[in-house]
C-alpha atoms as a PDB file:
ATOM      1  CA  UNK A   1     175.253 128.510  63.594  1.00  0.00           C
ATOM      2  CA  UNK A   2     173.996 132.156  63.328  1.00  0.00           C
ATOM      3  CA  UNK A   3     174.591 134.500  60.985  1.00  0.00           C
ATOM      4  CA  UNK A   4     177.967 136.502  62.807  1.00  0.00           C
ATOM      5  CA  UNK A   5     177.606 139.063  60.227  1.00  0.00           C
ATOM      6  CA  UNK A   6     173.554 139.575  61.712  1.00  0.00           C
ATOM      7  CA  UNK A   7     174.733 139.388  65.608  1.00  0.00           C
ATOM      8  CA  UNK A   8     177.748 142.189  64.599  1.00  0.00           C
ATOM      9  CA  UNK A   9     173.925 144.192  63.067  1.00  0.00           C
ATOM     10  CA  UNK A  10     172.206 143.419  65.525  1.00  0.00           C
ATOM     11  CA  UNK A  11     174.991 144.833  68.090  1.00  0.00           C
ATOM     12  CA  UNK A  12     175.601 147.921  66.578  1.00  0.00           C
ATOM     13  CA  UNK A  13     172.156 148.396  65.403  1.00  0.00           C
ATOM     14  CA  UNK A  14     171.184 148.906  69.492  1.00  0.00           C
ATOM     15  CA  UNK A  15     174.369 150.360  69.914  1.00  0.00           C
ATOM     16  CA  UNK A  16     176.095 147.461  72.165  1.00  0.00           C
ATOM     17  CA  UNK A  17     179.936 147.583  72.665  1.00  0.00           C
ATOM     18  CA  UNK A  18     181.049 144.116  74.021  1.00  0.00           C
ATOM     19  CA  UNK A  19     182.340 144.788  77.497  1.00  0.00           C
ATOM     20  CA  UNK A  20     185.751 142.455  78.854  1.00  0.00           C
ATOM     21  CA  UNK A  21     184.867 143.081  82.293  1.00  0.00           C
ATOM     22  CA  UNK A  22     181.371 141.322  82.388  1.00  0.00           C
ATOM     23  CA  UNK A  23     182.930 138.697  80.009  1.00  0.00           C
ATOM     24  CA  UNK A  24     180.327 138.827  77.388  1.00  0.00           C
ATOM     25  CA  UNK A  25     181.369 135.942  74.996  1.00  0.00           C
ATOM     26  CA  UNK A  26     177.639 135.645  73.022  1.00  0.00           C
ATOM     27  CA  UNK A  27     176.928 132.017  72.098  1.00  0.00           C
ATOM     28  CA  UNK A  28     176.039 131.817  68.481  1.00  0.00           C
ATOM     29  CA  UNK A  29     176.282 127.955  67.817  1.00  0.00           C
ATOM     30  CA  UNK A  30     172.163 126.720  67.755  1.00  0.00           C
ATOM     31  CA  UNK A  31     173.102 123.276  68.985  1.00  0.00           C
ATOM     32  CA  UNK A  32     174.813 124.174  72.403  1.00  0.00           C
ATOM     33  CA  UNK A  33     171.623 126.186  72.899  1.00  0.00           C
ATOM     34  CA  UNK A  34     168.979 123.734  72.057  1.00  0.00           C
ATOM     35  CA  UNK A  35     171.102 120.529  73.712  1.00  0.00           C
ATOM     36  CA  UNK A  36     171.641 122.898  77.080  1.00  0.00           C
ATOM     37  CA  UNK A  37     167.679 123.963  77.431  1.00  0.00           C
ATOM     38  CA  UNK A  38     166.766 120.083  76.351  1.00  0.00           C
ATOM     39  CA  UNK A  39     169.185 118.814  79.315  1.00  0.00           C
ATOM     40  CA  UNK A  40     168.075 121.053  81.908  1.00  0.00           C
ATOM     41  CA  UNK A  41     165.065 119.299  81.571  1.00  0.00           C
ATOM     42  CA  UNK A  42     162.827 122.759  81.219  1.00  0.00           C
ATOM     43  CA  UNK A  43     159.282 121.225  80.303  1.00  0.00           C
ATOM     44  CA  UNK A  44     155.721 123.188  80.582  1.00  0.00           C
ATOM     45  CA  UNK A  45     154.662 123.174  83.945  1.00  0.00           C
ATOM     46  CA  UNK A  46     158.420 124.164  85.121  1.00  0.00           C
ATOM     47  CA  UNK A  47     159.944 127.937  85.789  1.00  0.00           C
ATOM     48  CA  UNK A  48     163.336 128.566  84.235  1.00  0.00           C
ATOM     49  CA  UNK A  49     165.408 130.990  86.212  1.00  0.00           C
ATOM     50  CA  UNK A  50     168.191 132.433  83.839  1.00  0.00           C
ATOM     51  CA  UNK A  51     171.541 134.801  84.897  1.00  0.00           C
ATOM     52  CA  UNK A  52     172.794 136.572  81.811  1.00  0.00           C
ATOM     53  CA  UNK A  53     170.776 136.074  79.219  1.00  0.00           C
ATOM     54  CA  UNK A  54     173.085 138.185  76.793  1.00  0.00           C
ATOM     55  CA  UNK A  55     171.381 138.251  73.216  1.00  0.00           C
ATOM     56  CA  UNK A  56     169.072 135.868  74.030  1.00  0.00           C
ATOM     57  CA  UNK A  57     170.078 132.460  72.282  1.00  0.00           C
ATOM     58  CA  UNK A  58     169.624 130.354  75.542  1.00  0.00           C
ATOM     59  CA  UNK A  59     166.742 131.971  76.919  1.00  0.00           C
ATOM     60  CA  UNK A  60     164.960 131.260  73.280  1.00  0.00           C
ATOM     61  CA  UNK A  61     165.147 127.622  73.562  1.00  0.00           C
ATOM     62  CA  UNK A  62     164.012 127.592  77.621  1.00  0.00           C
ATOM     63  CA  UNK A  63     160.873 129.875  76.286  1.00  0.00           C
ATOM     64  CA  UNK A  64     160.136 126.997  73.616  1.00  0.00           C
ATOM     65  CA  UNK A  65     160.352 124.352  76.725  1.00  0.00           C
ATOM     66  CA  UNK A  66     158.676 126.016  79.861  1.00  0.00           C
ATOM     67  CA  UNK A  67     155.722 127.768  80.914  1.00  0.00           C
ATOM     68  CA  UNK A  68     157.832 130.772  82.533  1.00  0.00           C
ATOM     69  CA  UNK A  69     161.441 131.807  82.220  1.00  0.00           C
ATOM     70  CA  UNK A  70     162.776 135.179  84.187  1.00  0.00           C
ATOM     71  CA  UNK A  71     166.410 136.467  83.211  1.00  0.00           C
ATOM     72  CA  UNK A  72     168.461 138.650  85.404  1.00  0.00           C
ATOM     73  CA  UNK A  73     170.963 140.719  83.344  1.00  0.00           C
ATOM     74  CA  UNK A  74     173.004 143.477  84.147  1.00  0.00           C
ATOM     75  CA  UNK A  75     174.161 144.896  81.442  1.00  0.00           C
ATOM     76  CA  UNK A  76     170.862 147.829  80.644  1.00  0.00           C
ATOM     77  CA  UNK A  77     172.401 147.907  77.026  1.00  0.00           C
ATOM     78  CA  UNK A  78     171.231 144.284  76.120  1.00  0.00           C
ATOM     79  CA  UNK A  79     167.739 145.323  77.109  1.00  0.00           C
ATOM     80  CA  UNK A  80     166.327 146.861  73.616  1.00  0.00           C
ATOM     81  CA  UNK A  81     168.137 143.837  72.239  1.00  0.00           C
ATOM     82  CA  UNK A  82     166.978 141.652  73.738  1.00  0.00           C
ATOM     83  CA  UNK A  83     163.482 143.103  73.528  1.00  0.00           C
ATOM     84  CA  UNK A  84     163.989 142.305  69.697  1.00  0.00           C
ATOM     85  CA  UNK A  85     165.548 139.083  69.837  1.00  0.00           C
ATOM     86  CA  UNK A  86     162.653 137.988  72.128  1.00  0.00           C
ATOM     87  CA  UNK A  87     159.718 139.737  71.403  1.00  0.00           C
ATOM     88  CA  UNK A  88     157.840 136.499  70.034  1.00  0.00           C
ATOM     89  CA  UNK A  89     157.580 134.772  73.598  1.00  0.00           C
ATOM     90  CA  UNK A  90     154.957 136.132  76.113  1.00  0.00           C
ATOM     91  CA  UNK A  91     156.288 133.823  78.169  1.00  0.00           C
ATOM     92  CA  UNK A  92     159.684 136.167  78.889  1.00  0.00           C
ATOM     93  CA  UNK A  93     160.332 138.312  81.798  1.00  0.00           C
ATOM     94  CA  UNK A  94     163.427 140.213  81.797  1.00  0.00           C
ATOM     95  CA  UNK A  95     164.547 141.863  85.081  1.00  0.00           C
ATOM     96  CA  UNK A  96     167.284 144.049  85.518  1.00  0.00           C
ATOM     97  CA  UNK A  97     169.890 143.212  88.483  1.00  0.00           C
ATOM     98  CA  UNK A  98     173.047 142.003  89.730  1.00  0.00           C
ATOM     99  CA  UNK A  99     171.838 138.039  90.600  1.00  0.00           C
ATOM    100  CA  UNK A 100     174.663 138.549  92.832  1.00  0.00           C
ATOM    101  CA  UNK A 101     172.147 141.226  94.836  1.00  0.00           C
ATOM    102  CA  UNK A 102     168.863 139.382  94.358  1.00  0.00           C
ATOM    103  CA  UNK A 103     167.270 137.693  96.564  1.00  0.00           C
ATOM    104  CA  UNK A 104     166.735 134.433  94.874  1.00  0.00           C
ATOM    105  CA  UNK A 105     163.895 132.725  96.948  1.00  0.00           C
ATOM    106  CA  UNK A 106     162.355 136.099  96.929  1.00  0.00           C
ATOM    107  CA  UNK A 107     161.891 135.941  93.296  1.00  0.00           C
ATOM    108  CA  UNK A 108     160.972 132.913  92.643  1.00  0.00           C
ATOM    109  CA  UNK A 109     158.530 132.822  95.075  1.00  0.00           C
ATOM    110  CA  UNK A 110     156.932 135.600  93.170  1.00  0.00           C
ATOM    111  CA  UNK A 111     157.811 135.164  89.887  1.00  0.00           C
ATOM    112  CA  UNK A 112     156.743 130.702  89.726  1.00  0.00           C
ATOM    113  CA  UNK A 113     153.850 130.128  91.717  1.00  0.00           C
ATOM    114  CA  UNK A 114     152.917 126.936  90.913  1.00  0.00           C
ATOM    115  CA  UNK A 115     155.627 126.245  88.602  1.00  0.00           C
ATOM    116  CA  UNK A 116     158.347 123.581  89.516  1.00  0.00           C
ATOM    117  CA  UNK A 117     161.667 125.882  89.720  1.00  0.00           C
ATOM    118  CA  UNK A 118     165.053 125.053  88.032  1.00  0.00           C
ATOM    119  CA  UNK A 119     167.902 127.499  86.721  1.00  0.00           C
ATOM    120  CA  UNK A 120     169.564 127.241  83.649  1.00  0.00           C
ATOM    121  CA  UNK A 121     171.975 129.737  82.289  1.00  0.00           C
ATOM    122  CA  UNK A 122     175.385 130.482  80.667  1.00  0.00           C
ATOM    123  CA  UNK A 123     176.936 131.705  83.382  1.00  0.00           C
ATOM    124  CA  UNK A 124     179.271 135.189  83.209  1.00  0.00           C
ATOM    125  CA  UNK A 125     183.194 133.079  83.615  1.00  0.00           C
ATOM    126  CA  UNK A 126     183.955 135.902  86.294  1.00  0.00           C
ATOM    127  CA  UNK A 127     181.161 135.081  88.606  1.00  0.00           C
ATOM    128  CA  UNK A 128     180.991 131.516  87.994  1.00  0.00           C
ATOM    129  CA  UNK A 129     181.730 130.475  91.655  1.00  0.00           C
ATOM    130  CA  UNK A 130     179.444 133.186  93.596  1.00  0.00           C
ATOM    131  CA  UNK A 131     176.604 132.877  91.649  1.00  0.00           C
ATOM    132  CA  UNK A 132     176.655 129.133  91.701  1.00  0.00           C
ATOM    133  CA  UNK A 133     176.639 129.382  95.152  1.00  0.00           C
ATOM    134  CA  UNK A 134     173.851 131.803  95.768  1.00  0.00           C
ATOM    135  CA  UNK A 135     171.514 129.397  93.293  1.00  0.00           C
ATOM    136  CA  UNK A 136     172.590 126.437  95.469  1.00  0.00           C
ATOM    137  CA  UNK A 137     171.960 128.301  98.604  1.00  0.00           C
ATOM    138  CA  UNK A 138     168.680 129.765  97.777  1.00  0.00           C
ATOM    139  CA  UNK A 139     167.536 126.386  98.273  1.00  0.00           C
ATOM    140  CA  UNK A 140     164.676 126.453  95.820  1.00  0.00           C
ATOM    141  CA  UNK A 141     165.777 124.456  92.722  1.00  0.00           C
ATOM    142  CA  UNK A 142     165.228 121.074  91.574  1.00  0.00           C
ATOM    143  CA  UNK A 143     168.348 121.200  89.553  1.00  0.00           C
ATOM    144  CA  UNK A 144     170.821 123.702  88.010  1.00  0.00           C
ATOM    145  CA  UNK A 145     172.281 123.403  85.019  1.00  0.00           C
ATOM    146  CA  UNK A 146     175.004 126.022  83.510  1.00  0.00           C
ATOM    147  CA  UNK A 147     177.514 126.362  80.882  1.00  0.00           C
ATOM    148  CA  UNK A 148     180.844 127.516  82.673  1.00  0.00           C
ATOM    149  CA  UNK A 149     184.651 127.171  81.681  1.00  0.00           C
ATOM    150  CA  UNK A 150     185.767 123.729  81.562  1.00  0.00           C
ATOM    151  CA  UNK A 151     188.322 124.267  83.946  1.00  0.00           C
ATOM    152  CA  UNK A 152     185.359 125.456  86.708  1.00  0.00           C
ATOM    153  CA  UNK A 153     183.414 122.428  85.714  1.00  0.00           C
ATOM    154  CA  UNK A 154     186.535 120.333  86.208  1.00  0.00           C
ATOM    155  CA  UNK A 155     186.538 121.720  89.877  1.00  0.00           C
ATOM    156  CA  UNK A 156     182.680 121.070  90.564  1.00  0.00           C
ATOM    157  CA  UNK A 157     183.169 117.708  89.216  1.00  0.00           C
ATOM    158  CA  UNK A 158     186.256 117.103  91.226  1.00  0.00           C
ATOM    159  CA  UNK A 159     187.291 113.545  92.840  1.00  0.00           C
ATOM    160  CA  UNK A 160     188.785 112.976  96.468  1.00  0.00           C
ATOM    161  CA  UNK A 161     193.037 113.333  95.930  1.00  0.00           C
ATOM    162  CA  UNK A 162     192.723 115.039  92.454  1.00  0.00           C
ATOM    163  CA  UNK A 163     194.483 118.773  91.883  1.00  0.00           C
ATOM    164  CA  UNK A 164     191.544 120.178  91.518  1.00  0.00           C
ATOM    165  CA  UNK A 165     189.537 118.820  94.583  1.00  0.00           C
ATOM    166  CA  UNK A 166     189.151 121.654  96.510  1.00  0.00           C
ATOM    167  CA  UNK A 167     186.389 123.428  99.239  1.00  0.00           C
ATOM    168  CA  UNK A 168     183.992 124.287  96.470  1.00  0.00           C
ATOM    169  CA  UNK A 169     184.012 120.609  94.820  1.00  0.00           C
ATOM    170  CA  UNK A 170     182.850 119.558  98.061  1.00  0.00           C
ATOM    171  CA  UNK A 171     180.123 122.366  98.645  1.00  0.00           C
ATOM    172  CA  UNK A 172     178.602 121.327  95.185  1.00  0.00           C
ATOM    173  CA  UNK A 173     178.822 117.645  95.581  1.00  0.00           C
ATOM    174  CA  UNK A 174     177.389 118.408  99.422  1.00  0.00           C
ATOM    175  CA  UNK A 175     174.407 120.047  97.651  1.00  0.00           C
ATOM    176  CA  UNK A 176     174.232 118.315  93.822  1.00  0.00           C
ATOM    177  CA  UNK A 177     175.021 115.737  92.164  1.00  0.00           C
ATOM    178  CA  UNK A 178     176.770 117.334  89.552  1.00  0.00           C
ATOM    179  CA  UNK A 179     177.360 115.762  85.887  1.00  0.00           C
ATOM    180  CA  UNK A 180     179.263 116.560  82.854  1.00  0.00           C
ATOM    181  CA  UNK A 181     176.956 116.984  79.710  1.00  0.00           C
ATOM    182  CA  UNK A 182     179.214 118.534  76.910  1.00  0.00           C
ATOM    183  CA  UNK A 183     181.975 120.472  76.599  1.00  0.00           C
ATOM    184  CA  UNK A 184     181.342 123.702  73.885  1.00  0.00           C
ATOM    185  CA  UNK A 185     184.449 124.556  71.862  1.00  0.00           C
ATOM    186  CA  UNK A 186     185.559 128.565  71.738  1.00  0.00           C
ATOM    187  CA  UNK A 187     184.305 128.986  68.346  1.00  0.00           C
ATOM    188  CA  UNK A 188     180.855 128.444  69.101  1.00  0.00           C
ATOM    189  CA  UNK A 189     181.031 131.839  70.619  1.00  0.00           C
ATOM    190  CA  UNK A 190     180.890 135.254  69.300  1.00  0.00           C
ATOM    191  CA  UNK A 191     183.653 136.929  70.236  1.00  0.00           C
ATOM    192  CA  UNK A 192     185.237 133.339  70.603  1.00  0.00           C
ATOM    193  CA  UNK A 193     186.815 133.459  73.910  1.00  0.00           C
ATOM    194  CA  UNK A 194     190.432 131.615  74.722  1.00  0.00           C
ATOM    195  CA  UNK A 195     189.237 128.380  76.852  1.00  0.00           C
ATOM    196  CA  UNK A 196     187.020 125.602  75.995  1.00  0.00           C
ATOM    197  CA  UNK A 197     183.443 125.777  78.016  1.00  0.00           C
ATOM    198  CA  UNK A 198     181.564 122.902  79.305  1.00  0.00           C
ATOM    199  CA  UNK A 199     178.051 122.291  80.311  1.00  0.00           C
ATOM    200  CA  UNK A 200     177.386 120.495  83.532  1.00  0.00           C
ATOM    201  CA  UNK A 201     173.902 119.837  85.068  1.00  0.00           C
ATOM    202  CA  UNK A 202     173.552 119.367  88.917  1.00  0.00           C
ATOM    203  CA  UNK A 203     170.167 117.866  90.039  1.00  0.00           C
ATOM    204  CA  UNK A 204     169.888 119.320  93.571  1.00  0.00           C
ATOM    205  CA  UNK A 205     169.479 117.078  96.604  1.00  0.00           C
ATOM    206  CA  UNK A 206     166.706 117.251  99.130  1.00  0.00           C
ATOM    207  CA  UNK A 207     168.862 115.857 101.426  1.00  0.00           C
ATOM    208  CA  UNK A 208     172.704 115.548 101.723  1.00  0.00           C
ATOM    209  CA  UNK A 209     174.746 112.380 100.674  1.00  0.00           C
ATOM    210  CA  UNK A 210     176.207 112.673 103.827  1.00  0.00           C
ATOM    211  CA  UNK A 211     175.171 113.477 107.370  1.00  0.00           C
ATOM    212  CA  UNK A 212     177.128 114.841 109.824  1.00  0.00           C
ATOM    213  CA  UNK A 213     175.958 115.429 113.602  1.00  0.00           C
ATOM    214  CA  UNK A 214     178.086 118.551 114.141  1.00  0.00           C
ATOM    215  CA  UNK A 215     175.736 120.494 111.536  1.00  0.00           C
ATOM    216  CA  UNK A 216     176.944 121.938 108.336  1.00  0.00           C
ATOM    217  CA  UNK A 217     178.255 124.877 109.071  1.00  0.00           C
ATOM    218  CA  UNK A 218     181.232 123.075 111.248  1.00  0.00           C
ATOM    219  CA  UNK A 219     181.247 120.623 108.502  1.00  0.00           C
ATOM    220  CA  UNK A 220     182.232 123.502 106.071  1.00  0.00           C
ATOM    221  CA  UNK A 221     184.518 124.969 108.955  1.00  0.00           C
ATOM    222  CA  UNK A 222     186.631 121.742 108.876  1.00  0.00           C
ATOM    223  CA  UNK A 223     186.736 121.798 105.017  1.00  0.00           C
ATOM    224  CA  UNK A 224     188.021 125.279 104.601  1.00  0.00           C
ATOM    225  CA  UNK A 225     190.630 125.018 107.238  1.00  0.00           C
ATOM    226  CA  UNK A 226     191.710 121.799 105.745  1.00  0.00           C
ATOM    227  CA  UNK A 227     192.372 123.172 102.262  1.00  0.00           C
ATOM    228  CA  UNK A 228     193.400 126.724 103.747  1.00  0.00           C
ATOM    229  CA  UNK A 229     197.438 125.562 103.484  1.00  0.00           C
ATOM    230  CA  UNK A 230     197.173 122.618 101.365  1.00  0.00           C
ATOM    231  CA  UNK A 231     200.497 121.633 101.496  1.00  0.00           C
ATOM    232  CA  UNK A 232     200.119 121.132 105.299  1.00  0.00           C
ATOM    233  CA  UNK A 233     199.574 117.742 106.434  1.00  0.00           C
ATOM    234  CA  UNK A 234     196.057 117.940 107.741  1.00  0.00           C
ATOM    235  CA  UNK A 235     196.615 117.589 111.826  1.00  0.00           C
ATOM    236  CA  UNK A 236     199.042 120.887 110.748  1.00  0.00           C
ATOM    237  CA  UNK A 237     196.291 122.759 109.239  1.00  0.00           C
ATOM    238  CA  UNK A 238     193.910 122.010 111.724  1.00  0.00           C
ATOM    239  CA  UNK A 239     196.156 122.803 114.635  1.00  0.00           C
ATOM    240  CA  UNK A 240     197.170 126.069 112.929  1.00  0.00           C
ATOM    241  CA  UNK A 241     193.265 126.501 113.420  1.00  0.00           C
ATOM    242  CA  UNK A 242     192.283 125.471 116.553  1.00  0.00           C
ATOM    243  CA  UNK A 243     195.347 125.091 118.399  1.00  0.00           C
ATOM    244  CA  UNK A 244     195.244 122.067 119.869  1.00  0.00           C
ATOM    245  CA  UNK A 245     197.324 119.891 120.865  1.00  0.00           C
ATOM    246  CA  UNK A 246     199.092 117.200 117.702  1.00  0.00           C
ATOM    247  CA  UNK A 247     198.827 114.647 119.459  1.00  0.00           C
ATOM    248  CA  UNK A 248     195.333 114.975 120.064  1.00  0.00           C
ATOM    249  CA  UNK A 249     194.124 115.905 116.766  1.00  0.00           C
ATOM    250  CA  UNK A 250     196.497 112.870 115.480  1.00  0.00           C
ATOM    251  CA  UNK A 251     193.955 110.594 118.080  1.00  0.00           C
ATOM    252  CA  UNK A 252     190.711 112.224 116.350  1.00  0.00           C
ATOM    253  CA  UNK A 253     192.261 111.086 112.864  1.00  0.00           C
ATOM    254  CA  UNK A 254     193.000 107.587 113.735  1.00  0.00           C
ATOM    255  CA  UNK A 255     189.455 107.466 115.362  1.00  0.00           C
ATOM    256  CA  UNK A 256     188.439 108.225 111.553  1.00  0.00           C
ATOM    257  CA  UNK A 257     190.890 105.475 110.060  1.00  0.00           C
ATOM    258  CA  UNK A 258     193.265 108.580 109.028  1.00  0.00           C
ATOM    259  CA  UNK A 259     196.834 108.216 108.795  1.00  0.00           C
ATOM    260  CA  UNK A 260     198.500 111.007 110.812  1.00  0.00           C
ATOM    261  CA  UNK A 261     199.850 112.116 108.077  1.00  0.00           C
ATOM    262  CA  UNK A 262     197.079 112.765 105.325  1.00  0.00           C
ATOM    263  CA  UNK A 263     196.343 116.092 103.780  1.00  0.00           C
ATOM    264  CA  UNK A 264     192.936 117.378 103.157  1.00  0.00           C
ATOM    265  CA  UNK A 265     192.907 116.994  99.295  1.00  0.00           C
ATOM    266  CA  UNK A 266     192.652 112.940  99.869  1.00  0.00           C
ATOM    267  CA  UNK A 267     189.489 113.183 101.506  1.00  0.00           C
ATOM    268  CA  UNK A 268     185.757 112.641 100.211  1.00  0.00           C
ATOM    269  CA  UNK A 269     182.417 114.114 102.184  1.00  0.00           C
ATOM    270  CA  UNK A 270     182.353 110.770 104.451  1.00  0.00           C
ATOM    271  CA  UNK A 271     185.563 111.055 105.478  1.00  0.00           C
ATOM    272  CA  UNK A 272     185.130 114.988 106.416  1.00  0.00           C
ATOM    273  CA  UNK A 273     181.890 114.202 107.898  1.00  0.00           C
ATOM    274  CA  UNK A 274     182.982 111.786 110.336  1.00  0.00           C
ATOM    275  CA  UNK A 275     186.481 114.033 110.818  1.00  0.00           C
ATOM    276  CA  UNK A 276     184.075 117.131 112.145  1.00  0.00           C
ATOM    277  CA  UNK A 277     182.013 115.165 114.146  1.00  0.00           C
ATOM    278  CA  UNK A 278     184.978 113.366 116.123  1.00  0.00           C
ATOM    279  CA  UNK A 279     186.650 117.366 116.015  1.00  0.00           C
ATOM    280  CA  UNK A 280     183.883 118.543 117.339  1.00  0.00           C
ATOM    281  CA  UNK A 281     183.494 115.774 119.815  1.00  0.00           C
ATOM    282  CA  UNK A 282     187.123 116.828 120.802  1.00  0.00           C
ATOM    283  CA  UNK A 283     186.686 120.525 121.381  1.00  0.00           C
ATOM    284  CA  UNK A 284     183.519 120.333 122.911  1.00  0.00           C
ATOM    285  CA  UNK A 285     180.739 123.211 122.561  1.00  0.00           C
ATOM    286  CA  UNK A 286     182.238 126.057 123.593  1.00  0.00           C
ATOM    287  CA  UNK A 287     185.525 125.731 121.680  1.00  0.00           C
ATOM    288  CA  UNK A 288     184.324 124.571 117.703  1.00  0.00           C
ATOM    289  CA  UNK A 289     183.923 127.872 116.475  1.00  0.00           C
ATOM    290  CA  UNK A 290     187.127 128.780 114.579  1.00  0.00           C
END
């Protein structure tokens, strides 16, 4: 565990006030570091992207791992800090930025030549969901692996029919295959913060577990409508979409092997994938967009 006392120093030393709104929680327990940069399998020959380094604990172990890691961080007080805290490692790059503005292929295009990409990071809690999906989306990871509020990682991880199945457990399992490492405990955090945290690594897929003729972006269509109202029955939601006719949607659902009377929570990727294919069969070209 570090020294708090030293971290408190080493704050006010560089004059850093701990700000709520970018939900700086610093991680001061050694092991979460060190068990995080071993799992996200950051090896030389591999370049670590990194969102929020904070003080620097993470991004100490990745440097002791790979050839190359590049942080983003917003926060320009954390700079001289973390020009301290890392000024052993040649092998640093810090670059100030919003990840949430960057454009991620962009960078690592220039920052990893000839370095197998990967992210790792413990993620800010308040952008947890867009920044995981601009790392998915930028499409040039082998794998991602974050530390992120249990309850988040609960979501990602997410089975068909569960409360917390939703449209973004189905994006990541679309993309990932996501996996539950560790949870962290709120002491291991400096100020401790009032949830338990998890760490979850999600080796991306070249291609998707599922394929669906209609193309993913009517895929994803279908999903969102379906868990727009989720206390509709699904033929409800999707008519409140489309408009079409119940007893024609009710027809594409039993073509699926759905009862007429399912909701969206109770179904997996397959079952979506062949739902938007026979929908889009149904509407026909013109008429899929929603």
């Amino acid at each position: 565990m570090h020294d708090i006392p030293a971290l408190k120093a080493l704050l006010d030393r560089h004059g850093v006030r701990l700000t709520r709104a970018l939900g700086q929680n610093f991680l001061t327990a050694d092991w979460v570091s060190a068990q995080t940069a071993e799992a996200s399998g950051a090896e030389a020959g591999c370049g670590v992207l990194e969102v929020g380094p904070g003080i620097g604990a993470l991004t100490a172990q990745l440097c002791r791992r790979a050839s190359k890691v590049v942080s983003v961080e917003l926060d320009r007080t954390l700079y001289p800090v973390l020009e301290e805290t890392m000024a052993a490692f040649d092998n640093f790059t810090l670059l100030p930025g919003d990840i949430l503005q960057t454009d991620i292929p962009a960078l690592v295009r220039e920052q990893f030549p000839g370095l197998r990409p990967i992210a790792c990071a413990n993620l800010p809690y308040n952008i947890t969901t867009p920044a995981l999906t601009a790392l998915v989306e930028a499409a040039c990871f082998e794998s991602i692996t974050v530390m992120v509020q249990k309850e988040a990682a609960e979501r990602i991880l997410a089975r068909p029919g569960s409360r917390e199945a939703g449209v973004f457990s189905l994006f990541m399992q679309y993309h990932t295959a996501p996996e539950l490492l560790f949870e962290v405990p709120p002491d291991c955090f400096f100020p401790a913060p009032h949830v338990t945290s998890a760490v979850i690594r999600c080796p991306v897929y070249r291609t998707p577990p599922v394929a669906a003729r209609c193309g993913e972006a009517f895929l994803f269509t279908v999903i969102r409508a379906a868990f727009a109202q989720r206390r509709k029955t699904l033929v409800n939601a999707l008519a409140a979409v489309w408009h079409l006719d119940k007893g024609a949607l009710e027809a594409v659902l039993a073509a699926c092997g759905l009862p007429r009377d399912v909701r969206g929570e109770r179904l997996g990727l397959e079952d979506f994938a062949a739902l938007a294919d026979a929908l889009s069969e149904a509407l026909g070209e013109g008429d899929r967009r929603a």
